[in-house]
PDB file of N, CA and C in Angstrom:
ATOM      1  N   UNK A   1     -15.054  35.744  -5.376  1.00  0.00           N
ATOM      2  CA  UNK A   1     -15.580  35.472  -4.059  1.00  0.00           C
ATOM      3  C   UNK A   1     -16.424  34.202  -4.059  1.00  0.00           C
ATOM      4  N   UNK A   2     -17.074  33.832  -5.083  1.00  0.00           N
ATOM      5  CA  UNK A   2     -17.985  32.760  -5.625  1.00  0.00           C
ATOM      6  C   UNK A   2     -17.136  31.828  -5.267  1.00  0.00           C
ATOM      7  N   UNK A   3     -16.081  31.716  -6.305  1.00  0.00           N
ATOM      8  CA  UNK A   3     -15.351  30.203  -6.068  1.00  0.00           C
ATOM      9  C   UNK A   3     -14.982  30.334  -5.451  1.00  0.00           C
ATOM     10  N   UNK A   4     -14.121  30.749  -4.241  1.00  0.00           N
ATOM     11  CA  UNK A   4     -13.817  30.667  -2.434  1.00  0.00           C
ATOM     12  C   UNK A   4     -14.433  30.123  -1.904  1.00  0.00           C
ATOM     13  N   UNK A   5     -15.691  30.595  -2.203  1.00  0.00           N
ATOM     14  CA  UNK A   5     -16.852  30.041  -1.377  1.00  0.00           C
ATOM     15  C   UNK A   5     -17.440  28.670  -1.247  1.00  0.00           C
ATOM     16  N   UNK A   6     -17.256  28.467  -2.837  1.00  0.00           N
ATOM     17  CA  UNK A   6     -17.647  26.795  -3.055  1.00  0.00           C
ATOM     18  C   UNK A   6     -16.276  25.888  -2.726  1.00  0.00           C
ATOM     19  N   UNK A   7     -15.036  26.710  -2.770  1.00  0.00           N
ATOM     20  CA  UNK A   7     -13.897  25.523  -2.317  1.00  0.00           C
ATOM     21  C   UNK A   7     -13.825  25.891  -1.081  1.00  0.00           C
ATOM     22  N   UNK A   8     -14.447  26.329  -0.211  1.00  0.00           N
ATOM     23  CA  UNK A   8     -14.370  26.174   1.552  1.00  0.00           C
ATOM     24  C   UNK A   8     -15.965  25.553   1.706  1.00  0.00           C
ATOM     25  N   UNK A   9     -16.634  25.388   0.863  1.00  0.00           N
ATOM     26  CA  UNK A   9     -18.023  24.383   1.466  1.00  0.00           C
ATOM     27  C   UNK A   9     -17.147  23.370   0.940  1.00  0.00           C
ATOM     28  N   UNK A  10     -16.822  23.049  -0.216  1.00  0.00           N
ATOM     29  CA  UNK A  10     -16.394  21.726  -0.569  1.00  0.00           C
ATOM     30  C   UNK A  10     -15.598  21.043   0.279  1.00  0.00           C
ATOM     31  N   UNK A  11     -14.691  22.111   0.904  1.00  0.00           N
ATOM     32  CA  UNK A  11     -13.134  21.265   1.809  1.00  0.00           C
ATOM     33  C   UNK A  11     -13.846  20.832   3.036  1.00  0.00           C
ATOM     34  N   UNK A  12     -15.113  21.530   3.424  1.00  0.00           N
ATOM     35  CA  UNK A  12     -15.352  21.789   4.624  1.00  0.00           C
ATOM     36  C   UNK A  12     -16.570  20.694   4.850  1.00  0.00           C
ATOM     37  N   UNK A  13     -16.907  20.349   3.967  1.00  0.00           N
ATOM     38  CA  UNK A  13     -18.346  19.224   3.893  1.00  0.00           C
ATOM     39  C   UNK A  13     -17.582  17.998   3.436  1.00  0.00           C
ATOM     40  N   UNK A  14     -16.660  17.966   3.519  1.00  0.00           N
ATOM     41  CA  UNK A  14     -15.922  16.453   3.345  1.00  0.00           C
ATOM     42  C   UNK A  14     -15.821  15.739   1.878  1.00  0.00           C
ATOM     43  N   UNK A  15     -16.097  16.834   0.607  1.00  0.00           N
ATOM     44  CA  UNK A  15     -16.594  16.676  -0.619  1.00  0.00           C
ATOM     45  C   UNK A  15     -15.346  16.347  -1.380  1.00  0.00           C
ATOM     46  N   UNK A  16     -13.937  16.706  -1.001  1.00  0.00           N
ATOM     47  CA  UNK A  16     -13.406  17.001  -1.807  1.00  0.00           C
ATOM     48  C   UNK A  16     -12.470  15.341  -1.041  1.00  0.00           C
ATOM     49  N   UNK A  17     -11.079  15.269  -1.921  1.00  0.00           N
ATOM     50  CA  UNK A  17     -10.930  13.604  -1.627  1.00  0.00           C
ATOM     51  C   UNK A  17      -9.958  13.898  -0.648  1.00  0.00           C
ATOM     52  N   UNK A  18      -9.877  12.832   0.044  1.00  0.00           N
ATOM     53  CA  UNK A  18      -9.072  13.262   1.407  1.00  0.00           C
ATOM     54  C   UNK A  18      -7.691  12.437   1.300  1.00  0.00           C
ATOM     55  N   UNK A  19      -8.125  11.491  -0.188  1.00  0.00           N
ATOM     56  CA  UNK A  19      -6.316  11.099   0.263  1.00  0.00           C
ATOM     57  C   UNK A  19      -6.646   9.515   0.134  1.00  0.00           C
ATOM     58  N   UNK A  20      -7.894   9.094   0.543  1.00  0.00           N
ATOM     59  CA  UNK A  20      -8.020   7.955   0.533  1.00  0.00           C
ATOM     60  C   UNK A  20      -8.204   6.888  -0.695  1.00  0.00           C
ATOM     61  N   UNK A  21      -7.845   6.156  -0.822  1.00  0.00           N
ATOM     62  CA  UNK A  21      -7.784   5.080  -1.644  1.00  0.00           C
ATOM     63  C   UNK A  21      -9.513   4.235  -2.165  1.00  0.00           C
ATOM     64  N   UNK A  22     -10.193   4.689  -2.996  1.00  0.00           N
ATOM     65  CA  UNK A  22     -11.305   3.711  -3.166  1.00  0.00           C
ATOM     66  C   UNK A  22     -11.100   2.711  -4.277  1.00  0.00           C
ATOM     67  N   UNK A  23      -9.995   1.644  -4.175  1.00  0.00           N
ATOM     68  CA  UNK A  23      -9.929   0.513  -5.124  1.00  0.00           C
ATOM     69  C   UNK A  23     -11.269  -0.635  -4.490  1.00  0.00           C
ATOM     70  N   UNK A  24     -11.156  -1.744  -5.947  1.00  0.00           N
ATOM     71  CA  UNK A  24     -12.336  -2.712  -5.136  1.00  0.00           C
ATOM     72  C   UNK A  24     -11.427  -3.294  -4.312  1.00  0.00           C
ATOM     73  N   UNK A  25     -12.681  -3.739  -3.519  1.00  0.00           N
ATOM     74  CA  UNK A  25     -12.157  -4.862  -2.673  1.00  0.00           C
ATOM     75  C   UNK A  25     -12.231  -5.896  -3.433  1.00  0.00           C
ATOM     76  N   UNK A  26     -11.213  -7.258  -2.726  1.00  0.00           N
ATOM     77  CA  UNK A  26     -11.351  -8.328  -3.268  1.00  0.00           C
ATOM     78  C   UNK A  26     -12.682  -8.949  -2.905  1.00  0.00           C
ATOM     79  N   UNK A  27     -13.080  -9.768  -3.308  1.00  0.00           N
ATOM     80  CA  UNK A  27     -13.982 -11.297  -2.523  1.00  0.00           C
ATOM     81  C   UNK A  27     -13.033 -11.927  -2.314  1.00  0.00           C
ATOM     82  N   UNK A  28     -14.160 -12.281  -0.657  1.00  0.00           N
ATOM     83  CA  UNK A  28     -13.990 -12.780   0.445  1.00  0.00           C
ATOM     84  C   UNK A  28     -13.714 -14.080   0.297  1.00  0.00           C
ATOM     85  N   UNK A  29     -13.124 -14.946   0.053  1.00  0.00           N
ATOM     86  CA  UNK A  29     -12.352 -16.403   0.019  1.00  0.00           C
ATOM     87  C   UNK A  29     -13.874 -17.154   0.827  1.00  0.00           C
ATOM     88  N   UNK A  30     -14.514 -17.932  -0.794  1.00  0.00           N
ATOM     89  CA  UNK A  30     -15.541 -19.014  -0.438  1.00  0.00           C
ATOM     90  C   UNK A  30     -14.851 -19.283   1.264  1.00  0.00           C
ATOM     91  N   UNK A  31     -14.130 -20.208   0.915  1.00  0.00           N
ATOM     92  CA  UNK A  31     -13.453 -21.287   2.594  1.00  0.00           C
ATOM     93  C   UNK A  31     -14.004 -20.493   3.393  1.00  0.00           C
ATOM     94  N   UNK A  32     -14.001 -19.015   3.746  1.00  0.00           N
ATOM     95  CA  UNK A  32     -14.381 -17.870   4.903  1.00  0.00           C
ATOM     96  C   UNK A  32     -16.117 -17.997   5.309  1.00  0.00           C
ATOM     97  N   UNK A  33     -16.569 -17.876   3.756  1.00  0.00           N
ATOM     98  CA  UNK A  33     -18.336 -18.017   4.235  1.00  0.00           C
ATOM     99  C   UNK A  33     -18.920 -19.475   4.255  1.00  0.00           C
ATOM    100  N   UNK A  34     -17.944 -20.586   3.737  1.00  0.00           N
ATOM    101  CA  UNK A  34     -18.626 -21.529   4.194  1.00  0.00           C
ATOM    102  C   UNK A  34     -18.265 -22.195   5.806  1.00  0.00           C
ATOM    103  N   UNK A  35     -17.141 -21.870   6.514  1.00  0.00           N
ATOM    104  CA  UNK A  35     -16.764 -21.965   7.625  1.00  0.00           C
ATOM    105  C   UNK A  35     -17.872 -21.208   8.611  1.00  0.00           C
ATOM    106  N   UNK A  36     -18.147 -20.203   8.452  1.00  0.00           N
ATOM    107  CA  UNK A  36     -18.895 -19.268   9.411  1.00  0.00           C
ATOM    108  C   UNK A  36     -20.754 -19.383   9.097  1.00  0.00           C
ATOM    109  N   UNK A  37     -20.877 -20.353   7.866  1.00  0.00           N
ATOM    110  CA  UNK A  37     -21.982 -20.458   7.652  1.00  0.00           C
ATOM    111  C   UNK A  37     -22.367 -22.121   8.769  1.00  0.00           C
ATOM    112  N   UNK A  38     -21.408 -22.934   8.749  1.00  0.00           N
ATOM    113  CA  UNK A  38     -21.790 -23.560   9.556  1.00  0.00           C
ATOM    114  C   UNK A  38     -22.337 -23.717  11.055  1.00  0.00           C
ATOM    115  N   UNK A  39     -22.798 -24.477  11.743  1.00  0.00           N
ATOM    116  CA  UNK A  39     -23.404 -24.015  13.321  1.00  0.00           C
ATOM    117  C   UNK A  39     -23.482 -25.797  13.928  1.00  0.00           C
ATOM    118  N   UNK A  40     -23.735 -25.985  15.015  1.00  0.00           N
ATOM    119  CA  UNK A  40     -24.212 -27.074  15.456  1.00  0.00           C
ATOM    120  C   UNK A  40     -25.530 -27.177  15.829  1.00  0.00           C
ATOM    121  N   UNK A  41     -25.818 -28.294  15.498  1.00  0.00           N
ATOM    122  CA  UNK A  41     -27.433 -28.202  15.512  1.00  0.00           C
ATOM    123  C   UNK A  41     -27.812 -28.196  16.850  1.00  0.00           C
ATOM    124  N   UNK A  42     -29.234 -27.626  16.983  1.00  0.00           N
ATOM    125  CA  UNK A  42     -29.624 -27.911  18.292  1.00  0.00           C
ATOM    126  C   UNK A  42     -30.243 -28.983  18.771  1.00  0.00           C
ATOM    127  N   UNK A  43     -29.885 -29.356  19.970  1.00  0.00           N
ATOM    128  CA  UNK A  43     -30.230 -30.458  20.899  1.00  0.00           C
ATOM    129  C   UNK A  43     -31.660 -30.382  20.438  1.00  0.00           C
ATOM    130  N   UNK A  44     -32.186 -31.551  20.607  1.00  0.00           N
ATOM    131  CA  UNK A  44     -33.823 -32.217  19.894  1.00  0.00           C
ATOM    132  C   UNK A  44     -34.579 -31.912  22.117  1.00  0.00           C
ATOM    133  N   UNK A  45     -35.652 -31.641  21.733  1.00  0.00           N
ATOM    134  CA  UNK A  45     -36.224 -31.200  22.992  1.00  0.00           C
ATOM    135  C   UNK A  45     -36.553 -32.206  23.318  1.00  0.00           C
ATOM    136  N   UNK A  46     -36.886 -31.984  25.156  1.00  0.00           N
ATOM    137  CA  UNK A  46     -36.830 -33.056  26.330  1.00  0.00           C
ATOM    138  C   UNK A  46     -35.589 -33.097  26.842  1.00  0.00           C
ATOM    139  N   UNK A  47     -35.675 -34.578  27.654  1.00  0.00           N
ATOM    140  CA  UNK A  47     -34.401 -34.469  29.029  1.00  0.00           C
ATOM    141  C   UNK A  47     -33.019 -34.961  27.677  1.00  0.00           C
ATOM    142  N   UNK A  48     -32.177 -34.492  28.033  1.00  0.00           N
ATOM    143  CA  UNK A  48     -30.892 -35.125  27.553  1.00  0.00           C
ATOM    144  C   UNK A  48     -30.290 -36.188  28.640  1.00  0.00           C
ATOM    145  N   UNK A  49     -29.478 -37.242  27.800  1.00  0.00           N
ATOM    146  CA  UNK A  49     -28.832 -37.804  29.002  1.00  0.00           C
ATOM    147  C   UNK A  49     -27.423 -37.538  28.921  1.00  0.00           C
ATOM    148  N   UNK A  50     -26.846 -38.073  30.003  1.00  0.00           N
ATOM    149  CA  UNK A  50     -25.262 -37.510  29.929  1.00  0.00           C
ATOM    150  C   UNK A  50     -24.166 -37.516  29.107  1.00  0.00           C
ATOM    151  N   UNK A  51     -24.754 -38.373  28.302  1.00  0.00           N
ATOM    152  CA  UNK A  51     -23.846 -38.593  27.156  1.00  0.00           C
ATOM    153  C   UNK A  51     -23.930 -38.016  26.170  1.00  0.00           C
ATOM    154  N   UNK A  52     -25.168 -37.399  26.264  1.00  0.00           N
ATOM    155  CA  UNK A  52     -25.765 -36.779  24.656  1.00  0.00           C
ATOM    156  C   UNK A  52     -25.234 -35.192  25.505  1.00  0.00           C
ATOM    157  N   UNK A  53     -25.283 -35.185  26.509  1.00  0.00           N
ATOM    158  CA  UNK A  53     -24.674 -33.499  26.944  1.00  0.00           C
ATOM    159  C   UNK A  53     -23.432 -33.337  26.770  1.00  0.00           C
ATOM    160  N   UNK A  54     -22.285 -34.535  26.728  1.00  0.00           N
ATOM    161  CA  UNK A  54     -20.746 -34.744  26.754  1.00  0.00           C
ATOM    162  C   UNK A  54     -20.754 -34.607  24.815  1.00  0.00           C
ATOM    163  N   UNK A  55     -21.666 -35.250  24.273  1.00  0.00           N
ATOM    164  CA  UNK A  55     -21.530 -35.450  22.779  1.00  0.00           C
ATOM    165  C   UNK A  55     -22.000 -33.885  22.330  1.00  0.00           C
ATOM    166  N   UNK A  56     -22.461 -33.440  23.223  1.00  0.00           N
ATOM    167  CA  UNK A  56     -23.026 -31.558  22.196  1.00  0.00           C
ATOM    168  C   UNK A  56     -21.626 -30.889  23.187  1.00  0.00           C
ATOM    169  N   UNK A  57     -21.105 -30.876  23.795  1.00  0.00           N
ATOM    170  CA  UNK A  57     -19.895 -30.384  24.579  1.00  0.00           C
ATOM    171  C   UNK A  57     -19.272 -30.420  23.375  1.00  0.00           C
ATOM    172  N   UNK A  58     -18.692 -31.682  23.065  1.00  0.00           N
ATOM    173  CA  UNK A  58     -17.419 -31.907  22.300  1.00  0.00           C
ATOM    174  C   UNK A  58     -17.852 -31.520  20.872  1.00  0.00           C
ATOM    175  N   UNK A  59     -18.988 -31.195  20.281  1.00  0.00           N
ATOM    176  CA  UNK A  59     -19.665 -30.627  18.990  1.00  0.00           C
ATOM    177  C   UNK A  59     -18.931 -29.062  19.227  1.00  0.00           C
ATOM    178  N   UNK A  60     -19.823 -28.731  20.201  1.00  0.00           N
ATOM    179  CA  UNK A  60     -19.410 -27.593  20.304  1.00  0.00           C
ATOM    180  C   UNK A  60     -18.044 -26.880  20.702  1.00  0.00           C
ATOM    181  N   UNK A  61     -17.137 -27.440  21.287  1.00  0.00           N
ATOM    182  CA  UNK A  61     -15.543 -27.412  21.351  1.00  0.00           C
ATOM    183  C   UNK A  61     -15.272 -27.347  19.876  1.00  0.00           C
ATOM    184  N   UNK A  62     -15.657 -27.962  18.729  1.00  0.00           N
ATOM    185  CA  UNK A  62     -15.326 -28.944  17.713  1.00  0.00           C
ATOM    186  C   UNK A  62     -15.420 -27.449  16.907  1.00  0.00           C
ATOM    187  N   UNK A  63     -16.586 -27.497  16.868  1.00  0.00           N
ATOM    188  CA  UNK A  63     -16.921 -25.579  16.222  1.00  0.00           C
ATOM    189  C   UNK A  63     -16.307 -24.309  16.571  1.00  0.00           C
ATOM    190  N   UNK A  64     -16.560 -24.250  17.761  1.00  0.00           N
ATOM    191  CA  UNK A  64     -15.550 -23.217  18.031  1.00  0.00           C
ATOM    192  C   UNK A  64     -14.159 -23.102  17.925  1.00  0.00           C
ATOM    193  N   UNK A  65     -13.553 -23.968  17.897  1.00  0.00           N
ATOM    194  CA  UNK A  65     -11.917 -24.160  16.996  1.00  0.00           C
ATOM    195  C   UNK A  65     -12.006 -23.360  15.892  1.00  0.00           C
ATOM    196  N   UNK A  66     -12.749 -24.518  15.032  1.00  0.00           N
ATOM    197  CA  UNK A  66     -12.915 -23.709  14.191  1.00  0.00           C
ATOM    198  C   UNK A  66     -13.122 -22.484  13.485  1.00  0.00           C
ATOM    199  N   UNK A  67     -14.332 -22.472  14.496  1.00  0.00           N
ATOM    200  CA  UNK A  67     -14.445 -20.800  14.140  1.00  0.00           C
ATOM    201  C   UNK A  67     -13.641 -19.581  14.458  1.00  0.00           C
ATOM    202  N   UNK A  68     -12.413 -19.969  15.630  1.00  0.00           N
ATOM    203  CA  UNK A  68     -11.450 -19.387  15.995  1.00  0.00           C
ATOM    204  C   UNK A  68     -10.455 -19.128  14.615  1.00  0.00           C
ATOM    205  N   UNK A  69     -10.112 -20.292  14.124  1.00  0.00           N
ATOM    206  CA  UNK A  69      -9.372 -20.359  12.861  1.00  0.00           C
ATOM    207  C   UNK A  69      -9.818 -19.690  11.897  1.00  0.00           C
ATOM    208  N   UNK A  70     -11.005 -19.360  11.657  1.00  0.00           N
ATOM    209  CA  UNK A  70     -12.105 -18.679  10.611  1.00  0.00           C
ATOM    210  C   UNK A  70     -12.058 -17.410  10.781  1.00  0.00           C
ATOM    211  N   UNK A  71     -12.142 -16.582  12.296  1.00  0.00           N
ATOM    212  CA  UNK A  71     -11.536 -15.744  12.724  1.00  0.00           C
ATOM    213  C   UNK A  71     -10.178 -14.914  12.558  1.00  0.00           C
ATOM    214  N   UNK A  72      -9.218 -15.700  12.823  1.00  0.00           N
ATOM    215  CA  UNK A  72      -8.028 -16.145  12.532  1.00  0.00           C
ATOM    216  C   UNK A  72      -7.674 -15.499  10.822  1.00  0.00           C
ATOM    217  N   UNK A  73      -8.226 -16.051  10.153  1.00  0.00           N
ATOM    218  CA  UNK A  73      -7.869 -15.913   8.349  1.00  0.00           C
ATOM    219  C   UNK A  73      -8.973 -15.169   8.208  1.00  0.00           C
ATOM    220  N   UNK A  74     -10.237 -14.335   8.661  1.00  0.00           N
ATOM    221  CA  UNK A  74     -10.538 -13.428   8.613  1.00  0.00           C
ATOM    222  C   UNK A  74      -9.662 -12.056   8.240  1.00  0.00           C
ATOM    223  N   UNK A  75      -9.267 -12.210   9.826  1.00  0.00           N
ATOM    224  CA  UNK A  75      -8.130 -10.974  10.302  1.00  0.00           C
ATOM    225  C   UNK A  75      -7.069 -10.923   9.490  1.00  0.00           C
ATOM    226  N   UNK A  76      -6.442 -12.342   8.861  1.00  0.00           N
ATOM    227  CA  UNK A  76      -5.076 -11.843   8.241  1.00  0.00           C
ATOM    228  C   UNK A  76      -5.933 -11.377   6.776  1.00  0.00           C
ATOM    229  N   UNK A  77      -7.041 -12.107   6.157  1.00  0.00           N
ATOM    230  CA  UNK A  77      -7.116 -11.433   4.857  1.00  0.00           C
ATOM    231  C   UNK A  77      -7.499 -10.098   4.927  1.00  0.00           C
ATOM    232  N   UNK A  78      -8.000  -9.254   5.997  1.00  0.00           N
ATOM    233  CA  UNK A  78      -8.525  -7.775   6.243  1.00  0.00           C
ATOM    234  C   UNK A  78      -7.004  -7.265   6.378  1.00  0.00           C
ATOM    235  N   UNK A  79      -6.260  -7.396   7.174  1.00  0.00           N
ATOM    236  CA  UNK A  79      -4.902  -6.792   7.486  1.00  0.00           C
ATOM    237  C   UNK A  79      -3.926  -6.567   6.207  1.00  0.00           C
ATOM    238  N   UNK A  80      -4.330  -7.992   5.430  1.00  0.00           N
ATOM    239  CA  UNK A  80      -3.719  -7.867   4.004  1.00  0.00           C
ATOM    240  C   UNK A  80      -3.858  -7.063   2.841  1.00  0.00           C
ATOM    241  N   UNK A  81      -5.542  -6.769   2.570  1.00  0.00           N
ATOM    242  CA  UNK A  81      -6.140  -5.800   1.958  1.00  0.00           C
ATOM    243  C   UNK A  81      -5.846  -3.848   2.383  1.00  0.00           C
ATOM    244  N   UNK A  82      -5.740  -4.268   4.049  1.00  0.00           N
ATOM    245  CA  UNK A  82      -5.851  -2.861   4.507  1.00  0.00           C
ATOM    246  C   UNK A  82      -4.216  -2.432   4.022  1.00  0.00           C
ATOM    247  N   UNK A  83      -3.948  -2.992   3.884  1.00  0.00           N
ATOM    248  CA  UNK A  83      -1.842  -2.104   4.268  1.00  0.00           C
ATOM    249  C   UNK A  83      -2.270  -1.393   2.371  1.00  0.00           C
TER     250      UNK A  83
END
């Protein structure tokens, strides 16, 4: 009756293995954390003029590509690991 008891707490408390796979993971491909470690700097305080607002526009277009792409090879190296 003892051991019944401990293999229905065990099954039942999530103790026992369910099937799942715990291999390591790889590391994360340098290229990934130095892409997402980057940022654009911030505008220096006071008035901006229009050009310096068109020049942080196109900074920031410039980054976010990027970081789309960074995104991008995120997802395929997670999708790759997961299968």
């Amino acid at each position: 009756m003892l051991a019944v008891s401990a293999l229905v707490a065990l099954t039942v408390s999530g103790c026992a293995t369910s099937g799942v796979s715990l291999r390591p993971l790889p590391v994360l491909p340098t290229d990934l954390r130095v892409c997402f470690d980057s940022t654009v700097a911030e505008p220096k305080p006071g008035a901006m003029t229009k050009s310096d607002v068109f020049r942080l526009i196109a900074k920031l277009k410039v980054s976010e590509t990027e970081k789309v792409a960074c995104g991008k090879r995120l997802i395929a190296f997670y999708d790759n690991i997961s299968q």
